[in-house]
Structures are given as C-alpha cells and as structure tokens.
C-alpha atoms as a PDB file:
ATOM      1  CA  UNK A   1       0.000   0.000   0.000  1.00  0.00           C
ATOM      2  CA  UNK A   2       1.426   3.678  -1.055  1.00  0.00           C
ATOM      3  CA  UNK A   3       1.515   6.411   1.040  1.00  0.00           C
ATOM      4  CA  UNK A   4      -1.359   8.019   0.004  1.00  0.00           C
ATOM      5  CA  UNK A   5      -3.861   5.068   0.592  1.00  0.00           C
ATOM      6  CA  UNK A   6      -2.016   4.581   3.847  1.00  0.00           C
ATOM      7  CA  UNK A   7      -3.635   8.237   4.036  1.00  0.00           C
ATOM      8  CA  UNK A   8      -6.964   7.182   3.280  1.00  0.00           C
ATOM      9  CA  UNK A   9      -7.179   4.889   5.604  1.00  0.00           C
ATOM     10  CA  UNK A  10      -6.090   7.238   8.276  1.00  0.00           C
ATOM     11  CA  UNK A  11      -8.346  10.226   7.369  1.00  0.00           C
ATOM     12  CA  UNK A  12     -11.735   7.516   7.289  1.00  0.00           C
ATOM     13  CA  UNK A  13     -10.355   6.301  11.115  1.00  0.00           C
ATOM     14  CA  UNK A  14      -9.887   9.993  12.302  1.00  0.00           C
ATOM     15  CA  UNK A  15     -12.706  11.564  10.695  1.00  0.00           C
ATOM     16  CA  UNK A  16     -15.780   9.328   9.925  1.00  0.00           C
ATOM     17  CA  UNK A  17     -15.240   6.746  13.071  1.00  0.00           C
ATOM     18  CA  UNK A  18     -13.968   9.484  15.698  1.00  0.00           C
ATOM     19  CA  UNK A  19     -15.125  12.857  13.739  1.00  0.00           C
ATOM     20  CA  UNK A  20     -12.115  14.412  15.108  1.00  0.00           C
ATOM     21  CA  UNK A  21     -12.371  17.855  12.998  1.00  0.00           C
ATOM     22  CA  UNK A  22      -8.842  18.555  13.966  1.00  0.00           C
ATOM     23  CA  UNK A  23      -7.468  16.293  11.871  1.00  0.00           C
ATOM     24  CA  UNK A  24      -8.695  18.027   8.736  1.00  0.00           C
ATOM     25  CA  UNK A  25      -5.699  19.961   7.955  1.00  0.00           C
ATOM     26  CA  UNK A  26      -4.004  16.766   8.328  1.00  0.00           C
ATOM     27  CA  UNK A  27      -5.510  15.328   5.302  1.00  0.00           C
ATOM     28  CA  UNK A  28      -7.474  17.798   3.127  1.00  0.00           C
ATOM     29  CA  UNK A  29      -6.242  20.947   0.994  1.00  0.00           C
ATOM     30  CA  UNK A  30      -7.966  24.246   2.231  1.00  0.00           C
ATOM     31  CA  UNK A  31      -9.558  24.493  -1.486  1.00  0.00           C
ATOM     32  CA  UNK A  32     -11.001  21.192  -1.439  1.00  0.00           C
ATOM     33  CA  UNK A  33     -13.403  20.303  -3.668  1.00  0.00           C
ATOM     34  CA  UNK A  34     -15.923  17.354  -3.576  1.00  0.00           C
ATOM     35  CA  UNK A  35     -18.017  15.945  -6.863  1.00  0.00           C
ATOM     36  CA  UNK A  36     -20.931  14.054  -5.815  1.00  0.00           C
ATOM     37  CA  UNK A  37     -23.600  13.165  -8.294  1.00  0.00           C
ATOM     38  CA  UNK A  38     -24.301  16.460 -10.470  1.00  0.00           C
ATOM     39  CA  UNK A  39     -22.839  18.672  -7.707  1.00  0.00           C
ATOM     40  CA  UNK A  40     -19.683  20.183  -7.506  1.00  0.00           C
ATOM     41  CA  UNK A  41     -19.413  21.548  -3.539  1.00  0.00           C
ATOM     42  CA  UNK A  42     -16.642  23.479  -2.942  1.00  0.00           C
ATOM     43  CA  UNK A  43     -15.863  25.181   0.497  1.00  0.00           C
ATOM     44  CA  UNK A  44     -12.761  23.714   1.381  1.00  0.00           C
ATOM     45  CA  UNK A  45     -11.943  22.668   5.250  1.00  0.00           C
ATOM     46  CA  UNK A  46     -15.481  24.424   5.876  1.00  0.00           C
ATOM     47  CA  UNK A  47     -17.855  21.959   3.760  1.00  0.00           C
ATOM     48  CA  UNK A  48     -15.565  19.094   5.247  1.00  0.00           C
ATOM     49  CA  UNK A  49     -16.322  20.377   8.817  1.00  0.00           C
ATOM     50  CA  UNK A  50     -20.247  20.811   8.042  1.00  0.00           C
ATOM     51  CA  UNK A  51     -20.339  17.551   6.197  1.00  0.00           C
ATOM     52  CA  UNK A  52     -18.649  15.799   9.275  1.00  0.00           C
ATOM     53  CA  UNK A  53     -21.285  18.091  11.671  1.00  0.00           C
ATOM     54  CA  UNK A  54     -23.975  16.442   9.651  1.00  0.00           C
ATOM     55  CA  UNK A  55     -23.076  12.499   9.901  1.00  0.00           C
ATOM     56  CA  UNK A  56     -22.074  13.636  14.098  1.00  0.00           C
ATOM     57  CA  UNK A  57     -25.525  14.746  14.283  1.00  0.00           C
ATOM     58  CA  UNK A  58     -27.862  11.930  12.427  1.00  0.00           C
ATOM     59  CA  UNK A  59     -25.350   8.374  12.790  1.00  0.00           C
ATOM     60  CA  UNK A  60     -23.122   9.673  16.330  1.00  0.00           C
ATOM     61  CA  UNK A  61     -21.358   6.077  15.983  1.00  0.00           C
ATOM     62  CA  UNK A  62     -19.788   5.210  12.746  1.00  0.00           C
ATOM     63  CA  UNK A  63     -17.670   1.972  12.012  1.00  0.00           C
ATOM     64  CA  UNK A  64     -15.684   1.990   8.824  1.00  0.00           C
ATOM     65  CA  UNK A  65     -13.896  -0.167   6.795  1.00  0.00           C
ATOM     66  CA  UNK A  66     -11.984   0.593   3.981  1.00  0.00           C
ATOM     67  CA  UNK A  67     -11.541  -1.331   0.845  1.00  0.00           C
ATOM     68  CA  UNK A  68      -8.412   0.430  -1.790  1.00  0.00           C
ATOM     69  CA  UNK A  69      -9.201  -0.296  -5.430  1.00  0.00           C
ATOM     70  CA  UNK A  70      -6.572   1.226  -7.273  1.00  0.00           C
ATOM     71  CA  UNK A  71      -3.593   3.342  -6.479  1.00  0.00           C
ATOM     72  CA  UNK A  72      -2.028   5.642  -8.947  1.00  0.00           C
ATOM     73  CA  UNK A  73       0.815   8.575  -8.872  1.00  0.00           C
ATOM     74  CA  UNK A  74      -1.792  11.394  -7.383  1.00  0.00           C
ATOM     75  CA  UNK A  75      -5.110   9.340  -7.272  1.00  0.00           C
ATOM     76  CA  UNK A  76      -6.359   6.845  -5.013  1.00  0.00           C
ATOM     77  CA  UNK A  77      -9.835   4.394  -5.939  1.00  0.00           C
ATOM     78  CA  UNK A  78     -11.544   3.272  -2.779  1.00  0.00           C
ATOM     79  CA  UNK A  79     -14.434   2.171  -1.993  1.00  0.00           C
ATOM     80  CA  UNK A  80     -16.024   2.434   1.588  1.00  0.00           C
ATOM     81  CA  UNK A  81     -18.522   0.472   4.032  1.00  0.00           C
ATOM     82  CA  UNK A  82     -20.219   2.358   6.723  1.00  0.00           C
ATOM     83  CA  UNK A  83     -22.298   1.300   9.342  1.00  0.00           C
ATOM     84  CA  UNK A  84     -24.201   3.445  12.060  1.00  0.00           C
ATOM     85  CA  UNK A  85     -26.985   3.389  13.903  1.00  0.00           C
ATOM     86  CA  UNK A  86     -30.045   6.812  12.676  1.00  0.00           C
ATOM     87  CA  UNK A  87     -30.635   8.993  15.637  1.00  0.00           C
ATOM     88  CA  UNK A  88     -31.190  12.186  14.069  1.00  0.00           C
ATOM     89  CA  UNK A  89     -32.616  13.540  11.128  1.00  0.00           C
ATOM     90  CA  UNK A  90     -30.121  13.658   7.599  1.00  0.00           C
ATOM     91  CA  UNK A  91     -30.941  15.736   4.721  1.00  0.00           C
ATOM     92  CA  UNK A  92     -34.722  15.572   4.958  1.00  0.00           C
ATOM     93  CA  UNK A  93     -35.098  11.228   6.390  1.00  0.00           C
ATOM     94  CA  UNK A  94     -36.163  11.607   9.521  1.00  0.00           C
ATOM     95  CA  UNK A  95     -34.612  10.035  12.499  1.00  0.00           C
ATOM     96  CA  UNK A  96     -35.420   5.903  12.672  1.00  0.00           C
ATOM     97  CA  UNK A  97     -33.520   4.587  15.186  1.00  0.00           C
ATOM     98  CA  UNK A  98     -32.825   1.806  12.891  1.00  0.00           C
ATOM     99  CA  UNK A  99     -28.889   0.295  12.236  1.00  0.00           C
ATOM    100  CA  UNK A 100     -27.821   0.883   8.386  1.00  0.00           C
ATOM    101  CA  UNK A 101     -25.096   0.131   6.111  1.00  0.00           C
ATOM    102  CA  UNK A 102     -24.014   2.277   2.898  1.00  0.00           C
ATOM    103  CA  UNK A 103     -21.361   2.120   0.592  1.00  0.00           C
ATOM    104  CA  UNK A 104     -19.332   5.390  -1.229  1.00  0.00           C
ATOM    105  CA  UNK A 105     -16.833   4.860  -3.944  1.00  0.00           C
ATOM    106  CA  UNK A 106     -14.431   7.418  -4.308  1.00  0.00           C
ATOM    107  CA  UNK A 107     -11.772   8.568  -6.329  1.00  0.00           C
ATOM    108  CA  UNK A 108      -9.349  10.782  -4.086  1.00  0.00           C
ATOM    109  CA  UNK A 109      -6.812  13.233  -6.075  1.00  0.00           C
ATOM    110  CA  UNK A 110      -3.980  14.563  -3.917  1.00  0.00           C
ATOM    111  CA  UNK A 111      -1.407  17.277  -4.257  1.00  0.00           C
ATOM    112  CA  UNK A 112       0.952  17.906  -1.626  1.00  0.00           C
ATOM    113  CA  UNK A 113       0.205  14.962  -0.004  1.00  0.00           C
ATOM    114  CA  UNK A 114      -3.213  16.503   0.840  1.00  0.00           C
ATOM    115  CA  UNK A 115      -6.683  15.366  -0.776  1.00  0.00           C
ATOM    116  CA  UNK A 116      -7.641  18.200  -2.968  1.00  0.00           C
ATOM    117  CA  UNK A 117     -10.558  16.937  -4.779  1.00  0.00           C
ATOM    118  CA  UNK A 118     -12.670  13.856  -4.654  1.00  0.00           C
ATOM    119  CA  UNK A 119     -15.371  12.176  -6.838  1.00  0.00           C
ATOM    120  CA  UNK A 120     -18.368  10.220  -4.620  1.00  0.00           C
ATOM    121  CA  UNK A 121     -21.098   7.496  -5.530  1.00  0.00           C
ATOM    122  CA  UNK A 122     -22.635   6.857  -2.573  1.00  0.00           C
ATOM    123  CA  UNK A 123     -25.840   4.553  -2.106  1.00  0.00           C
ATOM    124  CA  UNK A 124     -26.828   6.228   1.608  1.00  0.00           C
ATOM    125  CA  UNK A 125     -30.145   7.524   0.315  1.00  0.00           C
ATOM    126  CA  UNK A 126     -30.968   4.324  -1.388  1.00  0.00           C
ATOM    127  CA  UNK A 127     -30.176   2.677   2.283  1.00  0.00           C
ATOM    128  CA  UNK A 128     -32.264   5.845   4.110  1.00  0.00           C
ATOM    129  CA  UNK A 129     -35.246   4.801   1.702  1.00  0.00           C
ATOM    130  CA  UNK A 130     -34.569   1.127   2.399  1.00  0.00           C
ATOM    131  CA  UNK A 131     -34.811   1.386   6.149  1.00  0.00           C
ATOM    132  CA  UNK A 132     -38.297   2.865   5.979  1.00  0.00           C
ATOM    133  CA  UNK A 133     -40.071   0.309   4.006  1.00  0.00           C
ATOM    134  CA  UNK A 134     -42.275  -1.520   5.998  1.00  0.00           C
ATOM    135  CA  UNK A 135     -41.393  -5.675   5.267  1.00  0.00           C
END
C-alpha cells in the first residue's frame, strides 16, 4: 500500500469513526473540492467540517472499513462500508432509530500529499429509503 492510501485509511479512522475535525488539515487541501452526483461543492476545510457536523448529528457512531481499489501517482480508488446506527434527522429522512449500512466509492486526487478533490457514488439515500419500508 502507497503512502497516500495509507492516508486514506487514516483520514476515514480519524474523521468518519472518531469525527475528530482537527485532523482536517491533516488530510485535506484548504480548497477542497468534492463531486458528488451532479454537484460540484466546494468550500474547502469548511464543507468538510459541516459535512462531518452532519453524519455527528444523524449516525453519532460510525464503524468503517476501507476497501483500496486502485492506487495511482496522485489518485487513489476506494471504496467504503459504513455502518451506524439513525438517531437524528439527515438531509430531509427523519430520524429511525434503525442500524444501516451504505457504501461510497471514491476517487481521491492529492497534491501535496493533501486530498484536494474527490469524486463520490454513494448509495446512503438508497439505504435511508430502504430502512423505511415496511417488510
């Protein structure tokens, strides 16, 4: 494993299983930029803050693990499993209460030795909408 997925790794433990914020700088450029779906969000170590403020608030405990696809010069492919239990409310699904698992794939560019842009596929609403059909 390079460096940078070696980094990957590090920045899913610190960030999405502890959501220590601090750690940021540690991983992410300050112009960060994230592509997700048809939406290009940038906002730096601001939107990463306020993304990790969101997942805090609606899954508190996150477990990760972390899959590496394909590593390149300045590019790492990974793919992600996350699993957490809904106590609050994300992006409009209400609060269940209900344990769920969601994937991301992501393609991580660095430069510096920093993630400054990232493409995400993510299946987390598809899961949201899952957990509220009544079997």
């Amino acid at each position: 494993m390079n460096q940078l997925a070696s980094k990957i790794l590090a920045a899913n433990h610190a960030l999405v299983e502890h959501s220590n914020s601090e750690a940021i700088a540690a991983y992410f450029a300050s112009d960060y930029v994230a592509h997700i779906t048809d939406q290009d969000l940038a906002g730096g170590h601001k939107l990463i803050q306020s993304m990790l403020d969101l997942y805090e608030r609606a899954f508190p405990i996150r477990k990760v693990e972390v899959e590496i696809l394909v590593e390149g010069v300045d590019r790492v492919s990974w793919q992600r499993t996350i699993r957490a239990k809904q106590d609050g409310a994300f992006k409009g699904f209400p609060a269940s209460g209900r344990d769920i698992v969601w994937r991301d794939v992501v393609t991580s560019r660095f430069r510096d030795g920093l993630i400054v842009e990232e493409w995400v596929i993510s299946d987390l609403a598809e899961q949201l909408l899952r957990s509220r059909k009544k079997w």
